[in-house]
Protein backbone atom coordinates (compact mmCIF):
# COMPACT_ATOMS: atom_id res chain seq x y z
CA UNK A 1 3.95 51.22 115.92
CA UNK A 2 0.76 49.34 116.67
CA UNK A 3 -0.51 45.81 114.95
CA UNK A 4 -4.23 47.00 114.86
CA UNK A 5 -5.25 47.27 111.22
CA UNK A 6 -8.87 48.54 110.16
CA UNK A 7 -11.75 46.30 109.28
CA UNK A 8 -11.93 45.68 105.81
CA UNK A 9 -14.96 47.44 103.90
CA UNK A 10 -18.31 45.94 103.41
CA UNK A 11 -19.20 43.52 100.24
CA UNK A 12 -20.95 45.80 98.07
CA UNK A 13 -24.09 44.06 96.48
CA UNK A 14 -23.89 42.62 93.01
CA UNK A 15 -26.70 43.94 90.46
CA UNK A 16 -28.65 40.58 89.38
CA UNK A 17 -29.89 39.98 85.39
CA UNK A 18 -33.78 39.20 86.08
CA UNK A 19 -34.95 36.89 83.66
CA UNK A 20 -37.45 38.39 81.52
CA UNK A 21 -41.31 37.93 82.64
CA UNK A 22 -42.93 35.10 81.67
CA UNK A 23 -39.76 32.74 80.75
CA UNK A 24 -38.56 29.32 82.97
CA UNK A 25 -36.04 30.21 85.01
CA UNK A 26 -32.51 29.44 84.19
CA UNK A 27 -31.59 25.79 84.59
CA UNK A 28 -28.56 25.35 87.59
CA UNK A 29 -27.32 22.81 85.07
CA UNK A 30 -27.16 24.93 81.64
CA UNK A 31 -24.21 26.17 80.39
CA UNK A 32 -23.30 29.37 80.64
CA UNK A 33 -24.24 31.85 77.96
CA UNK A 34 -21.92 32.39 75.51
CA UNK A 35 -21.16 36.12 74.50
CA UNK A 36 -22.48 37.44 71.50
CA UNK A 37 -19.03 37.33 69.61
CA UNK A 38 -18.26 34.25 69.90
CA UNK A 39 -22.14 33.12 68.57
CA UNK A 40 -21.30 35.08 65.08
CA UNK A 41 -18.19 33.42 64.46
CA UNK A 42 -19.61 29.73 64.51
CA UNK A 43 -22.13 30.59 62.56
CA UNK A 44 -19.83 31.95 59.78
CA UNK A 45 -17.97 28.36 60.05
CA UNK A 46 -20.62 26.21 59.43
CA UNK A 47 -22.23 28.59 56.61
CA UNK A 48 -18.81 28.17 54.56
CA UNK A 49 -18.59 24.57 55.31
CA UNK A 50 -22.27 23.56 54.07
CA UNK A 51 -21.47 26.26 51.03
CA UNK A 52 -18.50 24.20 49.96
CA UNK A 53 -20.68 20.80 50.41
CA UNK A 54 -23.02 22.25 48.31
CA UNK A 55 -19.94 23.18 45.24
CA UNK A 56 -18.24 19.95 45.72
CA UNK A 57 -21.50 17.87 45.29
CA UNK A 58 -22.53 20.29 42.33
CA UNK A 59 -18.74 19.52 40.89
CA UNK A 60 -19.35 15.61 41.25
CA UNK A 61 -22.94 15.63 39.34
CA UNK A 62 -21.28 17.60 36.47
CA UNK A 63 -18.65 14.98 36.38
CA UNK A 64 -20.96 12.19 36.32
CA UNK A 65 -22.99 13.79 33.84
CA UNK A 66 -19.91 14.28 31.21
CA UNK A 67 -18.82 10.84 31.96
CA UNK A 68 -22.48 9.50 30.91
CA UNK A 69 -22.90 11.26 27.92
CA UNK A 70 -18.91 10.43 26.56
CA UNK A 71 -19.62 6.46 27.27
CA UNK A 72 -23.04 6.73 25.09
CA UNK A 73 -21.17 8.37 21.80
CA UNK A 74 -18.27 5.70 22.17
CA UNK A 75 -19.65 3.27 19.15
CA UNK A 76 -20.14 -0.28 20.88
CA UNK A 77 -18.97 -3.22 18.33
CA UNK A 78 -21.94 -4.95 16.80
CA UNK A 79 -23.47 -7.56 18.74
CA UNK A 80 -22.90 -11.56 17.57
CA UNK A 81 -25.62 -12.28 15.03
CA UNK A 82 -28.24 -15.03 15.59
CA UNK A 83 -28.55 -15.16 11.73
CA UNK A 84 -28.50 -19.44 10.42
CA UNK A 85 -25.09 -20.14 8.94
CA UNK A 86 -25.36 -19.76 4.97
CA UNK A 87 -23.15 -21.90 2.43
CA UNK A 88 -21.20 -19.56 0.38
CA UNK A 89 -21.60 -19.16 -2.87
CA UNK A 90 -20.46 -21.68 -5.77
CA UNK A 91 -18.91 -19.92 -8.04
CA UNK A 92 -19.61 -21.74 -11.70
CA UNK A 93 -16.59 -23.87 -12.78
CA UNK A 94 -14.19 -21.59 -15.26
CA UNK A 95 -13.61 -23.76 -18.64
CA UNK A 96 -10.91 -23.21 -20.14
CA UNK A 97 -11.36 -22.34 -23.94
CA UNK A 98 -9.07 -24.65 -26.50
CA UNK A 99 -6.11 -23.14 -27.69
CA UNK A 100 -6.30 -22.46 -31.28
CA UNK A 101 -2.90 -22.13 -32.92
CA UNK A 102 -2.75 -19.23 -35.29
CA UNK A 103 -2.52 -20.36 -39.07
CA UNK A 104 0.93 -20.80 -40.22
CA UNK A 105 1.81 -18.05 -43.04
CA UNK A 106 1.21 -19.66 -46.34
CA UNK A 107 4.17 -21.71 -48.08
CA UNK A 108 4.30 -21.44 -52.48
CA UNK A 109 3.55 -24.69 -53.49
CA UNK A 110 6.43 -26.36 -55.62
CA UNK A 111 9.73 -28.00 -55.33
CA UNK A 112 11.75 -27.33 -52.14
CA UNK A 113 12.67 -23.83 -51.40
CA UNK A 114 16.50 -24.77 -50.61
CA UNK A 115 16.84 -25.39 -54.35
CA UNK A 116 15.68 -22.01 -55.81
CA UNK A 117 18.77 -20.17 -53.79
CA UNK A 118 22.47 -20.76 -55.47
CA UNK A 119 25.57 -19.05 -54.11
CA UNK A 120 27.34 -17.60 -57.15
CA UNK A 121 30.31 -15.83 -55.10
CA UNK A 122 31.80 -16.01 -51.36
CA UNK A 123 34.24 -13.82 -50.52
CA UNK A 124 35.63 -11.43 -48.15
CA UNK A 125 35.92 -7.69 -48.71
CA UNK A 126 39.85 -6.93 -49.40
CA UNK A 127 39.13 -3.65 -46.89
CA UNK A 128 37.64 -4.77 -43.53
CA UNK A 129 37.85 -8.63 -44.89
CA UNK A 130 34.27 -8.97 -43.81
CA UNK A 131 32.94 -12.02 -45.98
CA UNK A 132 29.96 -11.84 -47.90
CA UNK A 133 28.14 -14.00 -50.25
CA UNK A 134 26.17 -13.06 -53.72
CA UNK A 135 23.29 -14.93 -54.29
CA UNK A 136 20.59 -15.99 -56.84
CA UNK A 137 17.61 -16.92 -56.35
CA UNK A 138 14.50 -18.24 -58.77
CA UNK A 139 11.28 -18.67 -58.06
CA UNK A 140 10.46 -22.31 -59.33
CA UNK A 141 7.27 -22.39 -57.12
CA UNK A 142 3.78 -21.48 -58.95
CA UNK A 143 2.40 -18.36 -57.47
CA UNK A 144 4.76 -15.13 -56.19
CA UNK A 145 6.37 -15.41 -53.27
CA UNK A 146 9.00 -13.59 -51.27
CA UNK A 147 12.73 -14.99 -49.77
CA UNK A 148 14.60 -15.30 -46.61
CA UNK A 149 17.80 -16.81 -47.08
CA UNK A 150 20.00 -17.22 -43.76
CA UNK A 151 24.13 -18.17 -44.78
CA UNK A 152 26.63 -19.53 -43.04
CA UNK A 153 30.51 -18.21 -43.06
CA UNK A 154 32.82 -20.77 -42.33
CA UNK A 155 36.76 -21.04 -41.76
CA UNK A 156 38.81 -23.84 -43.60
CA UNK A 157 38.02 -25.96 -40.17
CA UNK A 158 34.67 -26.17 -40.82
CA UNK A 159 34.10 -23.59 -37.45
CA UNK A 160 31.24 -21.10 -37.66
CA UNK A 161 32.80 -17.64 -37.89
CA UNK A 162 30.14 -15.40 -38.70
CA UNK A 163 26.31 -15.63 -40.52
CA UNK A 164 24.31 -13.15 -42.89
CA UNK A 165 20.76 -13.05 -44.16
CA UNK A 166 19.76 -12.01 -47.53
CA UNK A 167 15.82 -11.03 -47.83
CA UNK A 168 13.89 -9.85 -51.24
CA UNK A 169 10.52 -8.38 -52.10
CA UNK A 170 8.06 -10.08 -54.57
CA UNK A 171 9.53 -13.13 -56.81
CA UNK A 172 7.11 -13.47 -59.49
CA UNK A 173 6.90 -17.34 -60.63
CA UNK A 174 9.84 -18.33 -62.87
CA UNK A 175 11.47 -15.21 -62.23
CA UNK A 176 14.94 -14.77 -60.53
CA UNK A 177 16.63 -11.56 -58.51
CA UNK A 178 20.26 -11.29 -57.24
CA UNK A 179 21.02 -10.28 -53.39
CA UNK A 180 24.01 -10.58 -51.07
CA UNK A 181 24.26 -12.10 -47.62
CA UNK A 182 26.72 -9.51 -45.32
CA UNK A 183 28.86 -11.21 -42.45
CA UNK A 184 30.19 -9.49 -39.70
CA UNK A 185 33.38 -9.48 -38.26
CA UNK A 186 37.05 -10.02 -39.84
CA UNK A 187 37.68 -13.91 -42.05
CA UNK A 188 40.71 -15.53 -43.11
CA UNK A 189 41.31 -16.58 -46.49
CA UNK A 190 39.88 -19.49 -47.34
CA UNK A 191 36.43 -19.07 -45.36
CA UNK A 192 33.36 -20.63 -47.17
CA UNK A 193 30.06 -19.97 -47.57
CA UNK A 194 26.85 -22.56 -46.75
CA UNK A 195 22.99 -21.71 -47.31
CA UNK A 196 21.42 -22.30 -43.84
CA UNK A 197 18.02 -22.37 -44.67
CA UNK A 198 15.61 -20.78 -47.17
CA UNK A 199 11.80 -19.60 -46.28
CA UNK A 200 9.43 -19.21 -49.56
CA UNK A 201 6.46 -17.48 -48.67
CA UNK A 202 3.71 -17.16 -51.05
CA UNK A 203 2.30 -13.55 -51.17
């Protein structure tokens, strides 16, 4: 077995790219040329990223634009006034008008009314023994007049145990009517009867 092993083959020569006629030849420094793929995807990139610049500063105007017009239709208070200081108004002072009592009903002229009333009968009823007292009464006074007689029922104490009032229509003058004065409640034996007072009013 020998060592002897054949010559290798000759370098075949390489084709060289010519630069085109009439261009500067290619700088030793440059960088080489990058293949055709590679130059279509960068330029993809940076289109999308300038296209979404472009919507995001559109998107920030529109803001700014919505947030201009809201702050103008929010109503701003009214500014301080520079307006001089005016007294307020005096009011004129309220009088008071005079009280003015309202007449007092007529009284018939005459004697005292407490003398035209006479209790003719005080008594209970012998049912309920509610007491009651029968009354007359004359007009003594000069014109006509009507009656309120108010009574008070008494025990044999003297303590108040019940009251009536006896009323009439017209009295003419010197004329006399009978009425009764009704208690209320239940009186011993013995309970009395007193005129309380007597209004005479002239009609």
């Amino acid at each position: 077995m020998s060592d002897y092993f054949p010559p290798p083959p000759p370098e075949q020569p390489q084709p060289e790219h010519r630069a085109p006629a009439g261009a500067s030849p290619p700088s030793p420094w440059a960088a080489p040329a990058a293949p055709p793929g590679k130059q279509r995807t960068g330029l993809i990139v940076t289109l999308a990223v300038g296209g979404g610049l472009v919507v995001a500063g559109a998107m920030v105007a529109l803001v700014y634009s919505l947030m201009d017009s809201v702050s103008d239709s929010i109503a701003l208070p009214p500014e301080r006034s520079d307006a001089p200081y005016s007294e307020p108004y005096d009011e004129e002072p309220y009088e008071e008008e005079p009280y003015e009592e309202e007449p007092a009903e007529p009284v018939a002229p005459g004697p005292a009314p407490e003398g035209d009333v006479t209790v003719t009968q005080c008594t209970r009823d012998s049912l309920i023994f509610w007491p009651h007292a029968d009354l007359r009464i004359v007009n003594r006074s000069g014109s006509p007049a009507a009656y309120i007689v108010s009574i008070t029922f008494v025990d044999a104490d003297g303590a108040v145990v019940s009251d009536g009032i006896a009323t009439t229509e017209e009295v003419a003058p010197g004329a006399s009517v009978k009425v009764r004065a009704q208690g209320s409640g239940e009186a011993a034996v013995g309970t009395k009867c007193r005129i309380a007072e007597v209004d005479r009013h002239a009609l």
